[in-house]
PDB file of N, CA and C in Angstrom:
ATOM      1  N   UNK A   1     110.752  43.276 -10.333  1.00  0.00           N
ATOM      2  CA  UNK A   1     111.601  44.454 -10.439  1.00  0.00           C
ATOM      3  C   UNK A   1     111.766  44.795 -11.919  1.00  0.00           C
ATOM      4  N   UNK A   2     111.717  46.212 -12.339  1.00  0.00           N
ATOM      5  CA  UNK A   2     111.458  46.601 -13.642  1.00  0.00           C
ATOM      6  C   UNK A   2     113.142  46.481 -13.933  1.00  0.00           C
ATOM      7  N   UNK A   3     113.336  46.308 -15.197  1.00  0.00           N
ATOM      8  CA  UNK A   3     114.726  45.707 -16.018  1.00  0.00           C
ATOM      9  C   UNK A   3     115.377  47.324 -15.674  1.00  0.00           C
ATOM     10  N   UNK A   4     116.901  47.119 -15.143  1.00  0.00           N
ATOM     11  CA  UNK A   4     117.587  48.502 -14.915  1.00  0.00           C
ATOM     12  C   UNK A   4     117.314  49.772 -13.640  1.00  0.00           C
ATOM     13  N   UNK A   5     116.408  48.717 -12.908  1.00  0.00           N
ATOM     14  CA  UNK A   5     115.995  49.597 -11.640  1.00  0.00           C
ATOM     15  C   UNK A   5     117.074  49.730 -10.928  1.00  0.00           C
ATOM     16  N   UNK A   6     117.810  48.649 -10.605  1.00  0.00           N
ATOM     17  CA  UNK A   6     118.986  48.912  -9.901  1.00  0.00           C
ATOM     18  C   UNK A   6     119.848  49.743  -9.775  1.00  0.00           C
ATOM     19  N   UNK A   7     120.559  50.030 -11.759  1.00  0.00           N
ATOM     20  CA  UNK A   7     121.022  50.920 -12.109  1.00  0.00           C
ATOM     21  C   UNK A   7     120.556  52.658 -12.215  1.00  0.00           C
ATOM     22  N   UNK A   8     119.381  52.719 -11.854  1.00  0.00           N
ATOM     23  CA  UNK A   8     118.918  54.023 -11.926  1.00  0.00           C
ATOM     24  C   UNK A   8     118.181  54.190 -10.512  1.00  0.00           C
ATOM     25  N   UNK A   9     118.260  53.533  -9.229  1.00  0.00           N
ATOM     26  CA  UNK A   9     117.936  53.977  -7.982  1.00  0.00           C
ATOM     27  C   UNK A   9     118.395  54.926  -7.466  1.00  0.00           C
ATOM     28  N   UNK A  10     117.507  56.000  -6.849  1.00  0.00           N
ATOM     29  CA  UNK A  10     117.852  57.255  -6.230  1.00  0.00           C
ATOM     30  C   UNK A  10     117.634  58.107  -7.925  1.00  0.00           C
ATOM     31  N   UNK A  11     117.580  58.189  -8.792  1.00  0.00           N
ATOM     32  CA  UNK A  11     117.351  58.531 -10.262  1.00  0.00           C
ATOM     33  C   UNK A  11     115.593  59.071 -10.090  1.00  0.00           C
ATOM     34  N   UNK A  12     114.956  60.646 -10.243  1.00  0.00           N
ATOM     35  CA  UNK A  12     113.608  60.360 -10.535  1.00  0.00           C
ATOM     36  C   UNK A  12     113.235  60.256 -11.638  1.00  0.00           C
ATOM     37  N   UNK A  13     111.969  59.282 -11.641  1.00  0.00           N
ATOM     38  CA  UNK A  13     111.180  59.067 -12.937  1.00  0.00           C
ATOM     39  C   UNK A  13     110.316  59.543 -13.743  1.00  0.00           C
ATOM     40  N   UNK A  14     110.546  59.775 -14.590  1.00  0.00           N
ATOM     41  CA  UNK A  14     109.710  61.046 -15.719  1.00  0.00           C
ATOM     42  C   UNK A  14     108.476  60.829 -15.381  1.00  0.00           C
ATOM     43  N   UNK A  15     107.581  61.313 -15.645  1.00  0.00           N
ATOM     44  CA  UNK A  15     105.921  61.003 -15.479  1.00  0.00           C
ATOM     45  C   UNK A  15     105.728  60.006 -16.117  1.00  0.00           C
ATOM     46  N   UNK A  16     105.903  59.994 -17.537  1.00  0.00           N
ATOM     47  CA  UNK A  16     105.138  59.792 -18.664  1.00  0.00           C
ATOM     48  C   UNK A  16     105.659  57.792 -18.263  1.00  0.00           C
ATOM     49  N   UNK A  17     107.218  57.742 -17.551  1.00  0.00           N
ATOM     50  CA  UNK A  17     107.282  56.516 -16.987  1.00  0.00           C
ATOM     51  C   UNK A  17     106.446  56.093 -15.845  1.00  0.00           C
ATOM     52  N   UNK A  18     106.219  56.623 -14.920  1.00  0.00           N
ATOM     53  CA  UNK A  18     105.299  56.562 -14.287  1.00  0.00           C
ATOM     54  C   UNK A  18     104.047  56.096 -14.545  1.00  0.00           C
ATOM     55  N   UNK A  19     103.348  56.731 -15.437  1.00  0.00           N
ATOM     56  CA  UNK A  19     102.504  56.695 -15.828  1.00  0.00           C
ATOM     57  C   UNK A  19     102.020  55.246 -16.768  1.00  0.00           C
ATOM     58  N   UNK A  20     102.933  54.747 -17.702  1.00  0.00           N
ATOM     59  CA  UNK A  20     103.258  53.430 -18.366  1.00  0.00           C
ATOM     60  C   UNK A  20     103.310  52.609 -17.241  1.00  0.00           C
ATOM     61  N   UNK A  21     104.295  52.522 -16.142  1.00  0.00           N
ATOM     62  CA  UNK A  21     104.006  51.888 -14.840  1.00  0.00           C
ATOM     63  C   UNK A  21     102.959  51.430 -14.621  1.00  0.00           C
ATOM     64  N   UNK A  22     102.239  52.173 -14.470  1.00  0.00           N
ATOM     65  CA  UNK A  22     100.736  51.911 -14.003  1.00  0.00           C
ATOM     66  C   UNK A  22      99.932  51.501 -14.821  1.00  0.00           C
ATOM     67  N   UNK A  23     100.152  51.911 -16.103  1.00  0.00           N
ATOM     68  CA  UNK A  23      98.982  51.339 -16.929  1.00  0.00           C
ATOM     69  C   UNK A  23      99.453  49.823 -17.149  1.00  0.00           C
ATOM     70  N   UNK A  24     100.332  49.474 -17.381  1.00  0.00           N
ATOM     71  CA  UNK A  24     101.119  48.226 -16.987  1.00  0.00           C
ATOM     72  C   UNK A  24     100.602  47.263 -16.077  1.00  0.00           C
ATOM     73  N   UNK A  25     100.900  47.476 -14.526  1.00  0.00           N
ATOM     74  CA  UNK A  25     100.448  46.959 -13.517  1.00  0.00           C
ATOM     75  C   UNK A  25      98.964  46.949 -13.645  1.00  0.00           C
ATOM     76  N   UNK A  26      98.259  48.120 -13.504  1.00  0.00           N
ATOM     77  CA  UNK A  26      96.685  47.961 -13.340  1.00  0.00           C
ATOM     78  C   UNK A  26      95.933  47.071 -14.819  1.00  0.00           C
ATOM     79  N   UNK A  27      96.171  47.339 -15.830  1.00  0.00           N
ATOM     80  CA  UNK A  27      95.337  46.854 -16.707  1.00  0.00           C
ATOM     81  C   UNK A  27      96.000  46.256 -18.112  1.00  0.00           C
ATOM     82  N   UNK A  28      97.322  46.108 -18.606  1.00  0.00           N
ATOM     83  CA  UNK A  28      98.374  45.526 -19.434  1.00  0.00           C
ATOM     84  C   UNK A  28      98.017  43.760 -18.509  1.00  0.00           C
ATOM     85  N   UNK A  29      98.909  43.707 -17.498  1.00  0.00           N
ATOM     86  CA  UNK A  29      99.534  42.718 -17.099  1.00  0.00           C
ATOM     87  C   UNK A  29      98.150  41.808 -16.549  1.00  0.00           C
ATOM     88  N   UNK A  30      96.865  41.205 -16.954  1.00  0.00           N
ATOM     89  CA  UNK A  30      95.827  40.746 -16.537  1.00  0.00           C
ATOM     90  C   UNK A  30      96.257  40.038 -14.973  1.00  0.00           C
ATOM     91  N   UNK A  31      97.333  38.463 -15.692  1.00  0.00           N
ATOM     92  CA  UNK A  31      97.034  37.782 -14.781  1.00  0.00           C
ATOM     93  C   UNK A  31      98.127  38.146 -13.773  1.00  0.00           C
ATOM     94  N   UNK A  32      98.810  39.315 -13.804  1.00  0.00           N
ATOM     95  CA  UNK A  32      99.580  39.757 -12.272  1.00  0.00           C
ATOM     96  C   UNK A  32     101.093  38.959 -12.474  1.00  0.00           C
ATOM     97  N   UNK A  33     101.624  38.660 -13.896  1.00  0.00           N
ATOM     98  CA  UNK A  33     102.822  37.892 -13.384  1.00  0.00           C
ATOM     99  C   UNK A  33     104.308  38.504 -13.779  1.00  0.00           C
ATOM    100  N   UNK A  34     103.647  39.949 -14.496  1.00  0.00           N
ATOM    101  CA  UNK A  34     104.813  40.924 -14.490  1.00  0.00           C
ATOM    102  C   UNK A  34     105.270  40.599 -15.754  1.00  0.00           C
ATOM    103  N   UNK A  35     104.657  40.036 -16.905  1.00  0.00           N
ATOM    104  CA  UNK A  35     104.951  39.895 -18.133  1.00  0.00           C
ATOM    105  C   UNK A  35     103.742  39.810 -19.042  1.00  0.00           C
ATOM    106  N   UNK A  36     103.730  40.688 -20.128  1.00  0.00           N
ATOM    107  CA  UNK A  36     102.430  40.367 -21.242  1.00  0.00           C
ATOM    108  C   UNK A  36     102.244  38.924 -22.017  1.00  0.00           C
ATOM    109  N   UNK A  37     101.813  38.409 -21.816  1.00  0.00           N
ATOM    110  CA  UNK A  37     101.379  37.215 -23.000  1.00  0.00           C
ATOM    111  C   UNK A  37     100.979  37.629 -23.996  1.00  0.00           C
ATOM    112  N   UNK A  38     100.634  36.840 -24.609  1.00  0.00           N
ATOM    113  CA  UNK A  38     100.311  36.833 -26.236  1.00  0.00           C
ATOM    114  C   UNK A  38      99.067  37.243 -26.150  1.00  0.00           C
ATOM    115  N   UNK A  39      98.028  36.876 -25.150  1.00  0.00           N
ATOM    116  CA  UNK A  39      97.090  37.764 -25.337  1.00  0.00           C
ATOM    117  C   UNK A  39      96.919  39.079 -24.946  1.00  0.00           C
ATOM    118  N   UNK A  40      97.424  39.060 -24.080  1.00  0.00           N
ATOM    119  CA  UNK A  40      97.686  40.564 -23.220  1.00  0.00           C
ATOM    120  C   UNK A  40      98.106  41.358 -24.424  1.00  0.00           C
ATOM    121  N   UNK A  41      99.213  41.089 -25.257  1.00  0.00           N
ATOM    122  CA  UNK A  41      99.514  41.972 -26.011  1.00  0.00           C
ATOM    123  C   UNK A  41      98.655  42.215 -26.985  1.00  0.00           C
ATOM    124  N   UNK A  42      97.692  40.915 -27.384  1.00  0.00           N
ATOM    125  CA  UNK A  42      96.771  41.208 -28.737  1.00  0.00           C
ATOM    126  C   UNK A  42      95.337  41.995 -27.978  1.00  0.00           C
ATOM    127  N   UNK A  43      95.427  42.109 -26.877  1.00  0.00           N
ATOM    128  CA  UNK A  43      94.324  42.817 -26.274  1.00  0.00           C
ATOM    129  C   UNK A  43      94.350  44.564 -26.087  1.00  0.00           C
ATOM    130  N   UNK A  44      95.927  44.259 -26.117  1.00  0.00           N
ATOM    131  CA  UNK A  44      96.667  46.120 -25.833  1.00  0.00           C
ATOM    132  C   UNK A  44      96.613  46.514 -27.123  1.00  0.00           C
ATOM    133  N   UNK A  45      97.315  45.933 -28.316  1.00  0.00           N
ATOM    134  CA  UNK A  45      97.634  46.601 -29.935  1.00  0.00           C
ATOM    135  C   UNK A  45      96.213  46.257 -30.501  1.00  0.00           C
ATOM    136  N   UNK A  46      94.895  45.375 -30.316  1.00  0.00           N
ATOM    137  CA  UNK A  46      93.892  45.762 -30.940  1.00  0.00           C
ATOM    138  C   UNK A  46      92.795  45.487 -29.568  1.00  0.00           C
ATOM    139  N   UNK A  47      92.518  46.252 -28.863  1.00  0.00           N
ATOM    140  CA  UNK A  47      91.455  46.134 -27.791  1.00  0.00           C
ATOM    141  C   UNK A  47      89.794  45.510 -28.512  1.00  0.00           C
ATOM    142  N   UNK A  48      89.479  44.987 -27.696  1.00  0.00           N
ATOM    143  CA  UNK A  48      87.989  44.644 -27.935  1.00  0.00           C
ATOM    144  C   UNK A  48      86.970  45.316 -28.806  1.00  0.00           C
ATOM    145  N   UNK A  49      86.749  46.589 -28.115  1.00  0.00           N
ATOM    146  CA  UNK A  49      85.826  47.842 -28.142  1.00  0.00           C
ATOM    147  C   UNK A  49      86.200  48.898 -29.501  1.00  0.00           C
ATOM    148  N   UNK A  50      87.707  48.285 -29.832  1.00  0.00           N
ATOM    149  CA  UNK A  50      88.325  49.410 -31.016  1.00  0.00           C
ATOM    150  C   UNK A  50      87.344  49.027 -32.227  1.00  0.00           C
ATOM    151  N   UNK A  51      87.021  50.037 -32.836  1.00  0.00           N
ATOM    152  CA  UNK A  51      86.377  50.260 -33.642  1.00  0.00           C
ATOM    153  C   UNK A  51      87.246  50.784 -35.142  1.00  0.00           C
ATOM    154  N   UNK A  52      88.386  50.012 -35.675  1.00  0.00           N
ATOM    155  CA  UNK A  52      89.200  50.498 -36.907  1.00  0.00           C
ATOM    156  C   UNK A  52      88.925  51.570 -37.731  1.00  0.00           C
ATOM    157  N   UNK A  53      87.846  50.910 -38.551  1.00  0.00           N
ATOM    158  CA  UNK A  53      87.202  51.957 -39.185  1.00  0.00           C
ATOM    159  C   UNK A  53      86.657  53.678 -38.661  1.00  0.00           C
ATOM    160  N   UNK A  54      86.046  53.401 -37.201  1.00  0.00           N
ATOM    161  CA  UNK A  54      85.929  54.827 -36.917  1.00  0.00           C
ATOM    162  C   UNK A  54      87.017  55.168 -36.535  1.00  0.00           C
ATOM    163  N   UNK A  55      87.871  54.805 -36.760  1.00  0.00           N
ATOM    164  CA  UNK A  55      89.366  55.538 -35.813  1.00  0.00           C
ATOM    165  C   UNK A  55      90.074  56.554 -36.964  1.00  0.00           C
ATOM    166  N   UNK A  56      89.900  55.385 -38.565  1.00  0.00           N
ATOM    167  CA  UNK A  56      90.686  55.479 -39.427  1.00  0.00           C
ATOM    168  C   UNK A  56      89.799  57.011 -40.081  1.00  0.00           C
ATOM    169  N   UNK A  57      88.474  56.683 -39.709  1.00  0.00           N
ATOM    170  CA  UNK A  57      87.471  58.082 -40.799  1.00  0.00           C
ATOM    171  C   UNK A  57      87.681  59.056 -39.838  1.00  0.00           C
ATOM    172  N   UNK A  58      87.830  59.238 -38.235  1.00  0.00           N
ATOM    173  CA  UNK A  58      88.439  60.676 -37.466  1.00  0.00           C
ATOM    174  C   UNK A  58      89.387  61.070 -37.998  1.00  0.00           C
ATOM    175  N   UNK A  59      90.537  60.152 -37.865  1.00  0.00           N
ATOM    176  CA  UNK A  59      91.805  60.497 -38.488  1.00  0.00           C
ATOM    177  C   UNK A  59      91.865  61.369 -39.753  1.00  0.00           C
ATOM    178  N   UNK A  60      91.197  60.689 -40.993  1.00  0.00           N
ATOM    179  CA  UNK A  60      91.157  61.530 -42.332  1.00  0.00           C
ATOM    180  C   UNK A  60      90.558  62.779 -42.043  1.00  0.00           C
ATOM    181  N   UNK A  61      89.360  62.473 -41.426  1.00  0.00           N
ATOM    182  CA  UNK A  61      88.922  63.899 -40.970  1.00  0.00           C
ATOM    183  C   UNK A  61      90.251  65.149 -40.470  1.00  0.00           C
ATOM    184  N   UNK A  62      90.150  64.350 -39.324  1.00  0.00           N
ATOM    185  CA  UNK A  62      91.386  65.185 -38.575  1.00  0.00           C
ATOM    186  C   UNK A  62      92.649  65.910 -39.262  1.00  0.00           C
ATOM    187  N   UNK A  63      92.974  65.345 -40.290  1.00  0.00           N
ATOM    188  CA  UNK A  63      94.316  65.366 -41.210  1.00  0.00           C
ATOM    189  C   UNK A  63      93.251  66.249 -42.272  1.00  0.00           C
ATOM    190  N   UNK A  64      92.647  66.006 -43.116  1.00  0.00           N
ATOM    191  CA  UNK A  64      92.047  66.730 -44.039  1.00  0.00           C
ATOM    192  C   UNK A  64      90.831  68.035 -43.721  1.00  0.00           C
ATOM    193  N   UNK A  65      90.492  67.804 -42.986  1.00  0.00           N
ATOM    194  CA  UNK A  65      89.190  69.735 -42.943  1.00  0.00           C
ATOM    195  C   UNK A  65      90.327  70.470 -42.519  1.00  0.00           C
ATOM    196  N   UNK A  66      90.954  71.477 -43.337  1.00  0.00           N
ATOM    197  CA  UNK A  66      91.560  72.155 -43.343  1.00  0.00           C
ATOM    198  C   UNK A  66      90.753  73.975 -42.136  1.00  0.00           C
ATOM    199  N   UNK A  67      89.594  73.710 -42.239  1.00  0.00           N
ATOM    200  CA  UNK A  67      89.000  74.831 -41.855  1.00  0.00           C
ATOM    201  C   UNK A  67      88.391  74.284 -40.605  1.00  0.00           C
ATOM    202  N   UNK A  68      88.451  73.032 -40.366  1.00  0.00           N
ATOM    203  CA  UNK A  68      87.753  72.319 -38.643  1.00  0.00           C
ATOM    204  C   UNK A  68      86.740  72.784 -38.356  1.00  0.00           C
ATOM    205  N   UNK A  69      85.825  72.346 -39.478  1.00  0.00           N
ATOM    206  CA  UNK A  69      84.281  72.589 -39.175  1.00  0.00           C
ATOM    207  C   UNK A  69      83.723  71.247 -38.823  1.00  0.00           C
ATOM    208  N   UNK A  70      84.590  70.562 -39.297  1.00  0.00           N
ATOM    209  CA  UNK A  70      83.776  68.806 -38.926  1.00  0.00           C
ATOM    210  C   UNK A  70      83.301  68.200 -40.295  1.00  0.00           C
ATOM    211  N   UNK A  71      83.443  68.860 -41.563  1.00  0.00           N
ATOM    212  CA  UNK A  71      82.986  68.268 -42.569  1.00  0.00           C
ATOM    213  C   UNK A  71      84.161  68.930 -43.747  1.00  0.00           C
ATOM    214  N   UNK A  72      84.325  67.323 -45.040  1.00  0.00           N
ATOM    215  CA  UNK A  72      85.145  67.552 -45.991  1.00  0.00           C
ATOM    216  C   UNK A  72      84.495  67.751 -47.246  1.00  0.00           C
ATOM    217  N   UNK A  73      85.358  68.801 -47.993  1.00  0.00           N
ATOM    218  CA  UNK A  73      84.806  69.396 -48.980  1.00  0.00           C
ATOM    219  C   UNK A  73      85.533  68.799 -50.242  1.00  0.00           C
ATOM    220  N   UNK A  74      85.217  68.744 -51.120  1.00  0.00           N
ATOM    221  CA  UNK A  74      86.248  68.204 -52.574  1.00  0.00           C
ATOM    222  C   UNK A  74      87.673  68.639 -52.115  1.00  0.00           C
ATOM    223  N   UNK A  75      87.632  70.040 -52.198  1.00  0.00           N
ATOM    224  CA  UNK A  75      88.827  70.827 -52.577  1.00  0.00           C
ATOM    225  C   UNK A  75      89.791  70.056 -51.288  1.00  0.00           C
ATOM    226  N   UNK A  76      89.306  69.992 -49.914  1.00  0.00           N
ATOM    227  CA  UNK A  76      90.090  69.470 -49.148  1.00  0.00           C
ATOM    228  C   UNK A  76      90.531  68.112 -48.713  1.00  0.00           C
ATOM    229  N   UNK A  77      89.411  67.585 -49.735  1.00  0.00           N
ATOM    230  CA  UNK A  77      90.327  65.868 -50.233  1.00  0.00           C
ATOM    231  C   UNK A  77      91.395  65.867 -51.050  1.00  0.00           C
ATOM    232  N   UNK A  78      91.036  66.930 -51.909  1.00  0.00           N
ATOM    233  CA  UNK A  78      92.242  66.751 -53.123  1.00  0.00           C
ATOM    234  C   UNK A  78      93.403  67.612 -52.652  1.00  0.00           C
ATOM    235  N   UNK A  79      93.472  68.056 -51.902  1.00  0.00           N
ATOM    236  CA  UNK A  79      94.414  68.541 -51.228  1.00  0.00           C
ATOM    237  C   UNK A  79      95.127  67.843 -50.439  1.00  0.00           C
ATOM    238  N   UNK A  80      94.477  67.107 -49.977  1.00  0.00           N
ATOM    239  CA  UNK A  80      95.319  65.760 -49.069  1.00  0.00           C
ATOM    240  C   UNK A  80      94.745  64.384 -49.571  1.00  0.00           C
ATOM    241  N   UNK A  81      95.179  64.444 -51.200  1.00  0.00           N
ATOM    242  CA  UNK A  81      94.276  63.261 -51.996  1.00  0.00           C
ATOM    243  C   UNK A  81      95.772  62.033 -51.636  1.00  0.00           C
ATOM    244  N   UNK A  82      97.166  62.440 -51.627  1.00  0.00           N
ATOM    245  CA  UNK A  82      97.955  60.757 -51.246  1.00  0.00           C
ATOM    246  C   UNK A  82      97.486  60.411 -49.486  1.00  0.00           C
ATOM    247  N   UNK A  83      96.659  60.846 -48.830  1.00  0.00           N
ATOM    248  CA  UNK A  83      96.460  60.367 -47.379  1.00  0.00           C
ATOM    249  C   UNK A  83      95.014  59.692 -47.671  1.00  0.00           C
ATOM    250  N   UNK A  84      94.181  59.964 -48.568  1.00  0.00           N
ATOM    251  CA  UNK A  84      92.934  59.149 -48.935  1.00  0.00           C
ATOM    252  C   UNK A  84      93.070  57.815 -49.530  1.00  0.00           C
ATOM    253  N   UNK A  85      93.917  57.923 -50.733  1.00  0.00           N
ATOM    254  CA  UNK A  85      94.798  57.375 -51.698  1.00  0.00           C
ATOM    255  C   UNK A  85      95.558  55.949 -50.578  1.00  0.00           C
ATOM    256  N   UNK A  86      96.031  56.667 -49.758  1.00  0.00           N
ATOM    257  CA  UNK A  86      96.523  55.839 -48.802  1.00  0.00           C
ATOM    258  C   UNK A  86      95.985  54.985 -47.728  1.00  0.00           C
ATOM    259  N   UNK A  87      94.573  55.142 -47.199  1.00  0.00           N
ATOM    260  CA  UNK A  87      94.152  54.412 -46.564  1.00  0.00           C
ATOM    261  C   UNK A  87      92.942  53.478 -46.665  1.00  0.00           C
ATOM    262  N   UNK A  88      92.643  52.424 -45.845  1.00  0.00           N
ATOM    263  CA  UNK A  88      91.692  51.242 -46.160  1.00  0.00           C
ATOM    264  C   UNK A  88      90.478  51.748 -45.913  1.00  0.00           C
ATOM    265  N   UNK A  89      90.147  53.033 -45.406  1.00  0.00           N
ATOM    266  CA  UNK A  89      88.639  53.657 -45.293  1.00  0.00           C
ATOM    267  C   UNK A  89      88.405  53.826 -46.480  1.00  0.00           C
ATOM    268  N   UNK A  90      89.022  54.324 -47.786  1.00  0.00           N
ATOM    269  CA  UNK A  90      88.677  54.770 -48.841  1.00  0.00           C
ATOM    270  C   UNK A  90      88.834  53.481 -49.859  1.00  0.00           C
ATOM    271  N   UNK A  91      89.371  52.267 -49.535  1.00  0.00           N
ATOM    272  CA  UNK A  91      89.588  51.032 -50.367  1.00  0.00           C
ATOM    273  C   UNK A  91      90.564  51.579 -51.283  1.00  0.00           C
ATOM    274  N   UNK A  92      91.806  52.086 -50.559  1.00  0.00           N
ATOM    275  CA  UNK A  92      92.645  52.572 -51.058  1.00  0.00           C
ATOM    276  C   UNK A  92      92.629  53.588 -52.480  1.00  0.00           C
ATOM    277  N   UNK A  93      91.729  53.788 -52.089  1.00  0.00           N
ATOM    278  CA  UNK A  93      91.287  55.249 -53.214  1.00  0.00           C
ATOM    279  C   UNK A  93      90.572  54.862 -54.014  1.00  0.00           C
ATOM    280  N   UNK A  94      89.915  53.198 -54.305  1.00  0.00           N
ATOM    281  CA  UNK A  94      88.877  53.504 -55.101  1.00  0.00           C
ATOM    282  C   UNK A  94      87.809  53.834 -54.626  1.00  0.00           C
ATOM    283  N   UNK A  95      87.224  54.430 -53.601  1.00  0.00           N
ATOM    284  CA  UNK A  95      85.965  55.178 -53.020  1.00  0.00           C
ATOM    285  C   UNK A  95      85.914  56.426 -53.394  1.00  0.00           C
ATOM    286  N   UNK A  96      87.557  56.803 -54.072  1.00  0.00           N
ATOM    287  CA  UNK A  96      87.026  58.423 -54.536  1.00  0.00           C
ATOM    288  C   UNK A  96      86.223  58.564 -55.680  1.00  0.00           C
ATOM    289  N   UNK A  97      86.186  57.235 -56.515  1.00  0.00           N
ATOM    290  CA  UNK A  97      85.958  57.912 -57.591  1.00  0.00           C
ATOM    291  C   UNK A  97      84.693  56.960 -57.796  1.00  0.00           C
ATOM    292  N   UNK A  98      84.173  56.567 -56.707  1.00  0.00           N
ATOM    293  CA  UNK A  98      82.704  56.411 -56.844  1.00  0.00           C
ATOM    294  C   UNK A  98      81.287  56.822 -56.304  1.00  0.00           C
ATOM    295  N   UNK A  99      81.098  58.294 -56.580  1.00  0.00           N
ATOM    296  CA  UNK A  99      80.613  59.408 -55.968  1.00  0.00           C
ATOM    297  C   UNK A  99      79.657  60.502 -56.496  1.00  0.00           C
ATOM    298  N   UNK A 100      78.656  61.037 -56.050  1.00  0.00           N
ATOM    299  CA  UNK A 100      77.925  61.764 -56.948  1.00  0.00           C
ATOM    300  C   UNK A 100      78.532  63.135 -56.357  1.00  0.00           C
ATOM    301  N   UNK A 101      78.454  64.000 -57.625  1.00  0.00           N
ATOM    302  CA  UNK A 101      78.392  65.668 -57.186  1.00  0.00           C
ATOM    303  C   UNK A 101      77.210  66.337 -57.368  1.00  0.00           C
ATOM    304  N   UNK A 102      76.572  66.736 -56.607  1.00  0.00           N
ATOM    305  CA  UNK A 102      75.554  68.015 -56.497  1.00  0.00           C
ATOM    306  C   UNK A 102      75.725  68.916 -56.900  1.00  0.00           C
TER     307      UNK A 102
END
């Protein structure tokens, strides 16, 4: 029984709870005993298949092409140069400044 069910019976449940529900039961909770272990949890906050690095270079992407063509230009690094500055894709910003210009 989920913690506070009691208190909120006859109460409906948002989706988005719902939805955690389930991801919970079906694929969180492996061995079925209604609590995460230590691995369960190191399997949920860094999955197998995650790939860091490509997550972290969408992201900059995502946050920096100002025009969402799919590619960054000087002007729109230096425009969002403390979010480059800031992350381990760029070795915390010393990757900017080891670079050729055309």
């Amino acid at each position: 029984m989920w913690p506070r069910q009691k208190e909120e019976e006859g109460m409906e449940e948002p989706d988005w709870v719902k939805s955690e529900r389930e991801q919970f039961t079906s694929f969180r909770d492996r061995n079925k005993d209604g609590f995460m272990d230590k691995d369960e949890v190191l399997d949920w906050i860094i999955p197998h298949d995650y790939d860091q690095s490509l997550a972290e270079t969408k992201h900059l992407i995502f946050e920096a092409d100002a025009d969402k063509d799919g590619r960054l230009t000087k002007e729109e690094i230096l425009e969002k140069y403390d979010l480059f500055v800031g992350s381990q894709a760029t070795d915390f910003g010393e990757a900017l400044t080891k670079h050729d210009e055309f």
